[in-house]
Protein backbone atom coordinates (compact mmCIF):
# COMPACT_ATOMS: atom_id res chain seq x y z
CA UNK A 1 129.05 66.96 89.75
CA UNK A 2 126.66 67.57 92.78
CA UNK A 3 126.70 70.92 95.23
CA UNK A 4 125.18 70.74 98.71
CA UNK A 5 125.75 73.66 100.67
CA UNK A 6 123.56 73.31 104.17
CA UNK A 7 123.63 76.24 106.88
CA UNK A 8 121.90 76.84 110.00
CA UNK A 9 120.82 80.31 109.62
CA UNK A 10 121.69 83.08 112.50
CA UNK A 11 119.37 84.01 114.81
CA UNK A 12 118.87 87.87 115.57
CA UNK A 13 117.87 89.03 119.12
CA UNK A 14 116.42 92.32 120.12
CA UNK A 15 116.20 93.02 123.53
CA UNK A 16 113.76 95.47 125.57
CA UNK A 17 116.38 96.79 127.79
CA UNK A 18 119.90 96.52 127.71
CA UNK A 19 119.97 96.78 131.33
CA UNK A 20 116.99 94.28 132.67
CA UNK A 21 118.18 90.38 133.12
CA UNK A 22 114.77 89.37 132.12
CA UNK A 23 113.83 91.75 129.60
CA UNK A 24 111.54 91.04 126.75
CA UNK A 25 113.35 90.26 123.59
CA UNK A 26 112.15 89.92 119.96
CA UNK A 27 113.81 86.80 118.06
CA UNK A 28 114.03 86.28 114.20
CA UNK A 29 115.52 82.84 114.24
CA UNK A 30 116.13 82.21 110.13
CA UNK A 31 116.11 78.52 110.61
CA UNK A 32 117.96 76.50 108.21
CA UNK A 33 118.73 76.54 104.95
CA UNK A 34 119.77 73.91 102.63
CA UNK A 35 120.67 74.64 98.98
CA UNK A 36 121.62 71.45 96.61
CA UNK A 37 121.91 70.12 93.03
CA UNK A 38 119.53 67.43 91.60
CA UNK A 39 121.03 65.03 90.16
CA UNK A 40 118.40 62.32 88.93
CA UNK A 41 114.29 62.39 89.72
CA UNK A 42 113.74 66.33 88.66
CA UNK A 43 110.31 67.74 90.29
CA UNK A 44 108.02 66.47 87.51
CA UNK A 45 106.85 70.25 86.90
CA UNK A 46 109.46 71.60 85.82
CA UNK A 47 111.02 68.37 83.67
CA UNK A 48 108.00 69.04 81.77
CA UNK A 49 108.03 72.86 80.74
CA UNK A 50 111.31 72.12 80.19
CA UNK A 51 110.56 68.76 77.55
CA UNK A 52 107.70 70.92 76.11
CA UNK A 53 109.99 74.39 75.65
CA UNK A 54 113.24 72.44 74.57
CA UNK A 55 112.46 69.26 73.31
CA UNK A 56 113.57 65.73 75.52
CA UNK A 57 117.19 65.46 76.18
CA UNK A 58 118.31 69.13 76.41
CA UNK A 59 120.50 70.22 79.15
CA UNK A 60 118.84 71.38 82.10
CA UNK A 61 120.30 72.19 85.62
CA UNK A 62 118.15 71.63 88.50
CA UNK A 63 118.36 72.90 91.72
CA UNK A 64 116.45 72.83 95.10
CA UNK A 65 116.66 75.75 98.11
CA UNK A 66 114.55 75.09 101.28
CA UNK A 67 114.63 77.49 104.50
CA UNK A 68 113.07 75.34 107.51
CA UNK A 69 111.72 76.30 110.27
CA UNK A 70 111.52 80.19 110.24
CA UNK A 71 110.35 81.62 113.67
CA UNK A 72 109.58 84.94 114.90
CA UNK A 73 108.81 85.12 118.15
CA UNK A 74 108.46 87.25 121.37
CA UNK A 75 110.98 85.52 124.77
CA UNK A 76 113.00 86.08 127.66
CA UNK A 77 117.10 87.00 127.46
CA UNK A 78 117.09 86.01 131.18
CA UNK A 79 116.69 82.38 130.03
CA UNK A 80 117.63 82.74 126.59
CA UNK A 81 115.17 80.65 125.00
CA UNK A 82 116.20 81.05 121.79
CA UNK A 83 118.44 78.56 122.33
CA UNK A 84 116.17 75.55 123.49
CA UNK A 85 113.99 73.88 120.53
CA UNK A 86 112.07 75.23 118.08
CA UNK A 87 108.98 72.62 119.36
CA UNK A 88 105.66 74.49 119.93
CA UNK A 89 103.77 75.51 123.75
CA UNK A 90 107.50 74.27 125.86
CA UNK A 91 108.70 76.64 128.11
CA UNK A 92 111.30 78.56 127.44
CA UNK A 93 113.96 77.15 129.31
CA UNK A 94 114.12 75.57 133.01
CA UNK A 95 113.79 78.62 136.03
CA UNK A 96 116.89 80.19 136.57
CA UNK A 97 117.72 82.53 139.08
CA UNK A 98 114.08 82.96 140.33
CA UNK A 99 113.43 83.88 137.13
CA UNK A 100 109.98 83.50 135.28
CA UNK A 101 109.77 80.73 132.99
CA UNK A 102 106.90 80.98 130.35
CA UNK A 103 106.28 79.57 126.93
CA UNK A 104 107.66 82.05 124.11
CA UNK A 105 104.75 83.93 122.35
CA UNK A 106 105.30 83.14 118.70
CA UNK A 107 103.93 85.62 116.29
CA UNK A 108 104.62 83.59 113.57
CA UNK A 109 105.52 80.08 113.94
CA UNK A 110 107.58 78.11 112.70
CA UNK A 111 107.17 77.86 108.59
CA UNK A 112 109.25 76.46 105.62
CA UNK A 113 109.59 77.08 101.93
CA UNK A 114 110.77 75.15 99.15
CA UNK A 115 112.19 76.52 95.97
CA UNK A 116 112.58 74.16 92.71
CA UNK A 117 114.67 75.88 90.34
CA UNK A 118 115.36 74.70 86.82
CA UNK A 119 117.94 76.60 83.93
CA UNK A 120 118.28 76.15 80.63
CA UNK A 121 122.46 75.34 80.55
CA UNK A 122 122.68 78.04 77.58
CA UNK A 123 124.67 80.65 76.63
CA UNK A 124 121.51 82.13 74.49
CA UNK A 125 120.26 85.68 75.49
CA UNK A 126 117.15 83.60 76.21
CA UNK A 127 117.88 80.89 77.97
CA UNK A 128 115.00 79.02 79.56
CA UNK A 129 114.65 79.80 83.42
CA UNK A 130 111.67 78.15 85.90
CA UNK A 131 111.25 78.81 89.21
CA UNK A 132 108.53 76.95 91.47
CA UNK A 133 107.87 78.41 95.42
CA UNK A 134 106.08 76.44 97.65
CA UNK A 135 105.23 77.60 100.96
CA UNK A 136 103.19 74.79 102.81
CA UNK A 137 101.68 76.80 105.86
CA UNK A 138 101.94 80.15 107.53
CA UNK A 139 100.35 80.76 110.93
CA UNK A 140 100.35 84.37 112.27
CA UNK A 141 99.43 84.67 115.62
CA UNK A 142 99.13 88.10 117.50
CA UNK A 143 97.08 89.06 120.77
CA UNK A 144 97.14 93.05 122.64
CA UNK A 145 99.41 91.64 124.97
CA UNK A 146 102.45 90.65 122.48
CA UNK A 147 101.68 93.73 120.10
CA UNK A 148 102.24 95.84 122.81
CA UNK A 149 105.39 93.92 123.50
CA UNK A 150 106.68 94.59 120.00
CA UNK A 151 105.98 98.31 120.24
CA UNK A 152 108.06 98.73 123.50
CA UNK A 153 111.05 97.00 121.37
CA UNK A 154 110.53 99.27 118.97
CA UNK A 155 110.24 102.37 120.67
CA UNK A 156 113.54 101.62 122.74
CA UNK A 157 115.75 101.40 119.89
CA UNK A 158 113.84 104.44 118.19
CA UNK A 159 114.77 106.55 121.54
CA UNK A 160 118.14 105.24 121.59
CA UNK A 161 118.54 105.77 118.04
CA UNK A 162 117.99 109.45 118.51
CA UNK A 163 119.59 110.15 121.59
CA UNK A 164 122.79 108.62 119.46
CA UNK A 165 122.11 110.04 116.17
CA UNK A 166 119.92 113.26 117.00
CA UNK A 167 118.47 114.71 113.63
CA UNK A 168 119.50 117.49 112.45
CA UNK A 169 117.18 120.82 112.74
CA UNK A 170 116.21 122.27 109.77
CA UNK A 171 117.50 125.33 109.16
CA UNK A 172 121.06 123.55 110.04
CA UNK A 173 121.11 121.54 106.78
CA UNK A 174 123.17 123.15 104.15
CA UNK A 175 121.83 124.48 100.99
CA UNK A 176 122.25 122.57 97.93
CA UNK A 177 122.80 124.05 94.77
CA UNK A 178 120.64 121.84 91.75
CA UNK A 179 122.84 121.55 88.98
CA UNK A 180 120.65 119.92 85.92
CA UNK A 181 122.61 117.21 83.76
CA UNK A 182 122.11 116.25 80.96
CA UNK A 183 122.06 112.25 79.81
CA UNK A 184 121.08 110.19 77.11
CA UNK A 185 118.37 107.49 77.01
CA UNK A 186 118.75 103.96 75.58
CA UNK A 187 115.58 102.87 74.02
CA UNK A 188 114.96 99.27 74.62
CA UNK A 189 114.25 96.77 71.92
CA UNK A 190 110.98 97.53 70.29
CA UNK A 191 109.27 94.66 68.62
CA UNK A 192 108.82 94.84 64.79
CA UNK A 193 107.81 93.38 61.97
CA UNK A 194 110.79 91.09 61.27
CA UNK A 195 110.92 89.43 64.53
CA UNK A 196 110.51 86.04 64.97
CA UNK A 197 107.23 84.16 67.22
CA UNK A 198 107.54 85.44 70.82
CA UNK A 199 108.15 82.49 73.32
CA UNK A 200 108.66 81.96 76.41
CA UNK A 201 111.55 81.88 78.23
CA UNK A 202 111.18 83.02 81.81
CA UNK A 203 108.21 81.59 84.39
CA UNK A 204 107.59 81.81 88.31
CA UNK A 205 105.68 80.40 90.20
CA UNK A 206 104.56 80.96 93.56
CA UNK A 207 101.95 79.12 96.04
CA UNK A 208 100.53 79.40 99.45
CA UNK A 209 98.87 76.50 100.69
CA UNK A 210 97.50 77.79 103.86
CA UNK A 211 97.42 81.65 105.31
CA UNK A 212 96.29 81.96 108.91
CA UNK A 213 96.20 84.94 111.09
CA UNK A 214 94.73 85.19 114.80
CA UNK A 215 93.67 87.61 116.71
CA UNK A 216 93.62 86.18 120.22
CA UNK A 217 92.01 88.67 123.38
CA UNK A 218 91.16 87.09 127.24
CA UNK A 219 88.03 86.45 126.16
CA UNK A 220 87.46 87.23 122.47
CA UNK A 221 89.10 86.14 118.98
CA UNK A 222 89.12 86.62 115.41
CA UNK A 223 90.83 84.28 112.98
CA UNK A 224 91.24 84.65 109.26
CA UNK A 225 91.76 82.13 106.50
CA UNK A 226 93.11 81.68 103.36
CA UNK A 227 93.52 78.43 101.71
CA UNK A 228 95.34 77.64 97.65
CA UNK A 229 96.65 80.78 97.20
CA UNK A 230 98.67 80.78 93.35
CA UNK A 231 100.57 83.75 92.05
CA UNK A 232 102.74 82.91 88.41
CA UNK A 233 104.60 84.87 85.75
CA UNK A 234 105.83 84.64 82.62
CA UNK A 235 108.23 86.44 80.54
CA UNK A 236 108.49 86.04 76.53
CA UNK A 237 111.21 87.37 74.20
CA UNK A 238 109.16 89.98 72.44
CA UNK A 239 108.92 92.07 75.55
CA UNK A 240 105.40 90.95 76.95
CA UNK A 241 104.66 89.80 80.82
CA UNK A 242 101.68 87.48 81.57
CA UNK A 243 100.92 86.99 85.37
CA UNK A 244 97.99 85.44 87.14
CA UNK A 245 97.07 85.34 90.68
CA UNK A 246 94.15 82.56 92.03
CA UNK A 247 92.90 82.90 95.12
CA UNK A 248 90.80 79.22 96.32
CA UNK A 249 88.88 79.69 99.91
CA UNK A 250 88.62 82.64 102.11
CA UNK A 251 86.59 83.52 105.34
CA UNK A 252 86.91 85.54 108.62
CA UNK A 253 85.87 83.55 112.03
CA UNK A 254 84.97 86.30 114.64
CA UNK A 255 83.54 85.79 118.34
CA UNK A 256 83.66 83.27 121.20
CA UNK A 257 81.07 80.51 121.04
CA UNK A 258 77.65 81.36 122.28
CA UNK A 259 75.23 79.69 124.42
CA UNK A 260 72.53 80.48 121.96
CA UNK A 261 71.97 77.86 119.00
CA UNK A 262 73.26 78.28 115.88
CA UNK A 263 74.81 81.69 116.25
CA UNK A 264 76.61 82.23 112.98
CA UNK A 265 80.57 82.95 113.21
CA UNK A 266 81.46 83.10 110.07
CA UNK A 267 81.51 87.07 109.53
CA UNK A 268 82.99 86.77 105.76
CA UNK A 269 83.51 83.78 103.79
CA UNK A 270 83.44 82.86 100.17
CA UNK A 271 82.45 79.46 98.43
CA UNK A 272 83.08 77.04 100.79
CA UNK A 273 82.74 72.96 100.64
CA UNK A 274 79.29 73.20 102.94
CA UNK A 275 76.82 75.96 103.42
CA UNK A 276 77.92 78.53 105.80
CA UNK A 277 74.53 77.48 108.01
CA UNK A 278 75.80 73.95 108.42
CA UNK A 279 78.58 74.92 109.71
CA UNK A 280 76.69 76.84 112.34
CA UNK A 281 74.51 73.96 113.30
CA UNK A 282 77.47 71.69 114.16
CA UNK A 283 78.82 74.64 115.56
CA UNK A 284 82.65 73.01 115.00
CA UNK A 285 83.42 75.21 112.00
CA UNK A 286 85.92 72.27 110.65
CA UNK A 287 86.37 74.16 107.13
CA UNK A 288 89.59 72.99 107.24
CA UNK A 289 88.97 69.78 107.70
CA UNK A 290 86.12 69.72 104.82
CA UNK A 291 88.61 71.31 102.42
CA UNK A 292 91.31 68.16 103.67
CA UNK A 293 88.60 65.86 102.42
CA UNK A 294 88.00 66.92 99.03
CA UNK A 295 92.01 66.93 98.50
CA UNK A 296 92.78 70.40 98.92
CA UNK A 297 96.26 70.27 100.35
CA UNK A 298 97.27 66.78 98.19
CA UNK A 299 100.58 67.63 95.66
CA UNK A 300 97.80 66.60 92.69
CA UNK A 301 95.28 68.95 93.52
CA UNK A 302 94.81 71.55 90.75
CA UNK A 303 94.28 75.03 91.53
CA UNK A 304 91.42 76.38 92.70
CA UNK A 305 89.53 79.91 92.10
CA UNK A 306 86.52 79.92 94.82
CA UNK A 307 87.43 83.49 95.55
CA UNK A 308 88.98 85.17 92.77
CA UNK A 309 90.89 84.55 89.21
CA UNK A 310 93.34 87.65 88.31
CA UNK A 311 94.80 88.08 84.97
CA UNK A 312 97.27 90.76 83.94
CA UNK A 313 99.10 90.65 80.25
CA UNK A 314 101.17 93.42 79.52
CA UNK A 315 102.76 93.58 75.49
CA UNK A 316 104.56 96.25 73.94
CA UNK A 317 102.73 97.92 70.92
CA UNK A 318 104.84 97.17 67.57
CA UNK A 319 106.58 100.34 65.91
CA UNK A 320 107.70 99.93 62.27
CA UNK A 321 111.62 100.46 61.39
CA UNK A 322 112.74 104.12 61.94
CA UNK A 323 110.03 105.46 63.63
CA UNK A 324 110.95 107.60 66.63
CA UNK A 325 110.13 106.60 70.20
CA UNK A 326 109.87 109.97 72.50
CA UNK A 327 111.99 110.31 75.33
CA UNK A 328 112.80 106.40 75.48
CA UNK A 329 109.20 105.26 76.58
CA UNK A 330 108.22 102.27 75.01
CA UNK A 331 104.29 101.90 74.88
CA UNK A 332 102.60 99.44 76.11
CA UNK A 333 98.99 97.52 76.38
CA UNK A 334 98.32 95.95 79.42
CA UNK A 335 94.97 94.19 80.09
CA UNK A 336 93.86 92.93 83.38
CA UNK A 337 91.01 90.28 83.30
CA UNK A 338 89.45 89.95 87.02
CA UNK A 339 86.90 87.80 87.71
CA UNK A 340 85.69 87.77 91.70
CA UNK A 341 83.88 84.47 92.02
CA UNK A 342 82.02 84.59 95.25
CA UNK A 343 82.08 86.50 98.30
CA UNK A 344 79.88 86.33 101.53
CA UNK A 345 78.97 89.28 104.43
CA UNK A 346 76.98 88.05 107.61
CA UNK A 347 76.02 90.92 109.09
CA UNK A 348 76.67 89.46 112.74
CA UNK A 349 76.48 92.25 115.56
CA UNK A 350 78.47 90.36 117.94
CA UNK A 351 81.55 89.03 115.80
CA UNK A 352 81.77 92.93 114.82
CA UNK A 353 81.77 93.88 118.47
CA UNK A 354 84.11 91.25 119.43
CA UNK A 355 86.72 92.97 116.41
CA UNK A 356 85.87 96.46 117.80
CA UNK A 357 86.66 95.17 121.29
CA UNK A 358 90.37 93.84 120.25
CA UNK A 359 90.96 96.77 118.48
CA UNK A 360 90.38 99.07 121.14
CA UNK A 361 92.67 96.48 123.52
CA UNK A 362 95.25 96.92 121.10
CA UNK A 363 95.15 100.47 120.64
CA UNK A 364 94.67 101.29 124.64
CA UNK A 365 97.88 99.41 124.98
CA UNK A 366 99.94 101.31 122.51
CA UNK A 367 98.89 104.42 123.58
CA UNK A 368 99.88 103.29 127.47
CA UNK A 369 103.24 101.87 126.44
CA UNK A 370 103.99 105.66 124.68
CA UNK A 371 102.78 107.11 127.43
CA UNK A 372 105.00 105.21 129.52
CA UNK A 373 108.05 105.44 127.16
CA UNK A 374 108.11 109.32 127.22
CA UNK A 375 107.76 109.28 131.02
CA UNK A 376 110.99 106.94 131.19
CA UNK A 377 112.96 108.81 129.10
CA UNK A 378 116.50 110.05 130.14
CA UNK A 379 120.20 110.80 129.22
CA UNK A 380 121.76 108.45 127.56
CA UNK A 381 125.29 107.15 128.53
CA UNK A 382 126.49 104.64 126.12
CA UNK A 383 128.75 101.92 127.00
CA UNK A 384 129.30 98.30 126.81
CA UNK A 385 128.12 95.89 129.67
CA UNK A 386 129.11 92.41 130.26
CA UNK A 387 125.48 90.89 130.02
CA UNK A 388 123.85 87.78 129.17
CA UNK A 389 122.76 89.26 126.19
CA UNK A 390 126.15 90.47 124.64
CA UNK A 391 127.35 93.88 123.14
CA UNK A 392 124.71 94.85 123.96
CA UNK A 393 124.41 99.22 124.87
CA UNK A 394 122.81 100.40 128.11
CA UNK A 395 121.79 103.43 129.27
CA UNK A 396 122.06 104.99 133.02
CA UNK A 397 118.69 106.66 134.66
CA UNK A 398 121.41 108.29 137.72
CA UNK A 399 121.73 111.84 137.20
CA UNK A 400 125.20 112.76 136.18
């Protein structure tokens, strides 16, 4: 038998104002998701921990789960452009009313994961179980301008919030008598002597091809970078937990591009595919495109530890028969095993102004969009008003 079960995801809008036709709205549009059996042609991976665990020929179910195209995003509820598609820089929807048409501000763009899933079709209490996440690209983009944005949505709802649901003073809340109770503890299973070979029986694994986050100003910008990100753990019948995190390429881009020759960008960085000065010389800063050449994002490319290599095992300490384990705590080693490979500073005076200079931009802004929040505030009248963004509450500034 096959199951396919294929849904286009809601979309949740937030609106500035429940008043304002054109009011700046936050969107979380959860894409599409498409969950299904697999039948024949199993992901490779996981046939294989599976032939190696079990043996060839035991039964396995497979399974697949992808969410496409995630969005979060900052738009319009005048034109609704949540509605239009999901492609990149269009506008948000044609004029309408006079009103201003201009291309939604994504924060993060659009993004998809893929989940293989694989289980042991056992009744054991240790039935096999693998899980492999894949998550391709994720682009964060954020500038003063949309942060601020994002605040004022917030701090709407946090006003209305209270003006609907006003907390409570303190000395209004009722005393509470504490009444102690007393319980027993189940001690877990303890490994001992008799038990058989651990193995394992659980694993998850989790990677991120690509991490980007921007900083964008008028002027100025920092980007970040992180490329092969792998995260995995395992579970074994005798209690113990192995997980392991490796971390491939990393570096910080900071500044605009200079007039002066070879001005160095690169503000942090670790091992990367050229020297850090030859990247300055072409002044193009293509890492991504060096790391594209070597194979970095081909399916077949092993994973890489440029950066960092993170081990942590955890194992419960054996107790023989009979002896007493206080208060139900079950003891434990745990050993973590970090080894930080490489890792670059470029002391560069401008890229750090350029970061000081967005951060001030984004803090100036948030403290003038509080200021201007507690200046606006007023009674609240609740009520329902046919809009184009519906149910949606709005409050009256007229004096009663």
């Amino acid at each position: 038998w096959d199951i396919r079960c294929e849904i286009h995801a809601p979309i949740f809008v937030v609106p500035s104002s429940c008043t304002e036709p054109d009011a700046i709205v936050l969107v979380l549009d959860m894409g599409h998701f498409l969950f299904h059996s697999i039948s024949s042609g199993p992901p490779p991976q996981l046939m294989g921990w599976f032939e190696e665990k079990v043996g060839k020929g035991a039964p396995v179910d497979y399974w697949r789960f992808e969410m496409k195209n995630f969005a979060f995003f900052i738009g319009r509820a005048g034109v609704q452009d949540w509605r239009y598609s999901n492609n990149l820089n269009i506008m948000s929807a044609p004029n309408q009313e006079g009103m201003d048409a201009r291309p939604r501000s994504y924060i993060f763009e659009p993004f998809s994961i893929a989940l293989d899933i694989g289980l042991e079709n056992s009744i054991g209490e240790f039935s096999r179980k693998r899980v492999d996440c894949v998550l391709p690209s994720i682009s964060v983009v954020a500038s003063p301008e949309n942060i601020s944005d994002v605040l004022g949505v917030v701090s709407f709802w946090s006003d209305l919030r209270e003006q609907l649901m006003p907390s409570s003073p303190p000395d209004a809340r009722p005393a509470r008598a504490v009444v102690p109770i007393e319980r027993t503890v189940q001690v877990p299973h303890v490994a001992t002597a008799d038990d058989t070979i651990a193995r394992e029986y659980l694993y998850v694994s989790a990677k991120l091809v690509r991490l980007s986050f921007k900083l964008q100003g008028c002027a100025e910008s920092v980007e970040a970078n992180v490329v092969s990100v792998t995260a995995s753990s395992s579970s074994f019948t005798d209690g113990s937990h192995r997980g392991r995190i490796k971390m491939g390429w990393f570096w910080v881009l900071g500044g605009p591009r200079s007039e002066q020759a070879h001005w160095q960008r690169l503000v942090c960085h670790s091992r990367l595919p050229r020297s850090a000065e030859s990247f300055a010389e072409d002044e193009k800063y293509d890492i991504i495109g060096e790391l594209r050449r070597i194979g970095v994002f081909e399916t077949s490319f092993k994973d890489a530890n440029d950066l960092a290599d993170i081990s942590i095992t955890s194992s419960p300490i054996a107790v023989t028969k009979g002896e007493d384990v206080q208060q139900g705590v079950v003891l434990s080693n745990t050993t973590i095993d970090a080894s930080f490979t490489s890792l670059f500073l470029n002391w560069n005076p401008q890229a750090v102004k350029t970061m000081l200079v967005l951060k001030e931009d984004v803090m100036s802004r948030a403290q003038a969009k509080t200021t201007e929040t507690e200046s606006e505030k007023t009674d609240l009248k609740v009520g329902f008003q046919h809009s184009k963004v519906p149910y949606a509450l709005f409050y009256d500034t007229e004096e009663n």
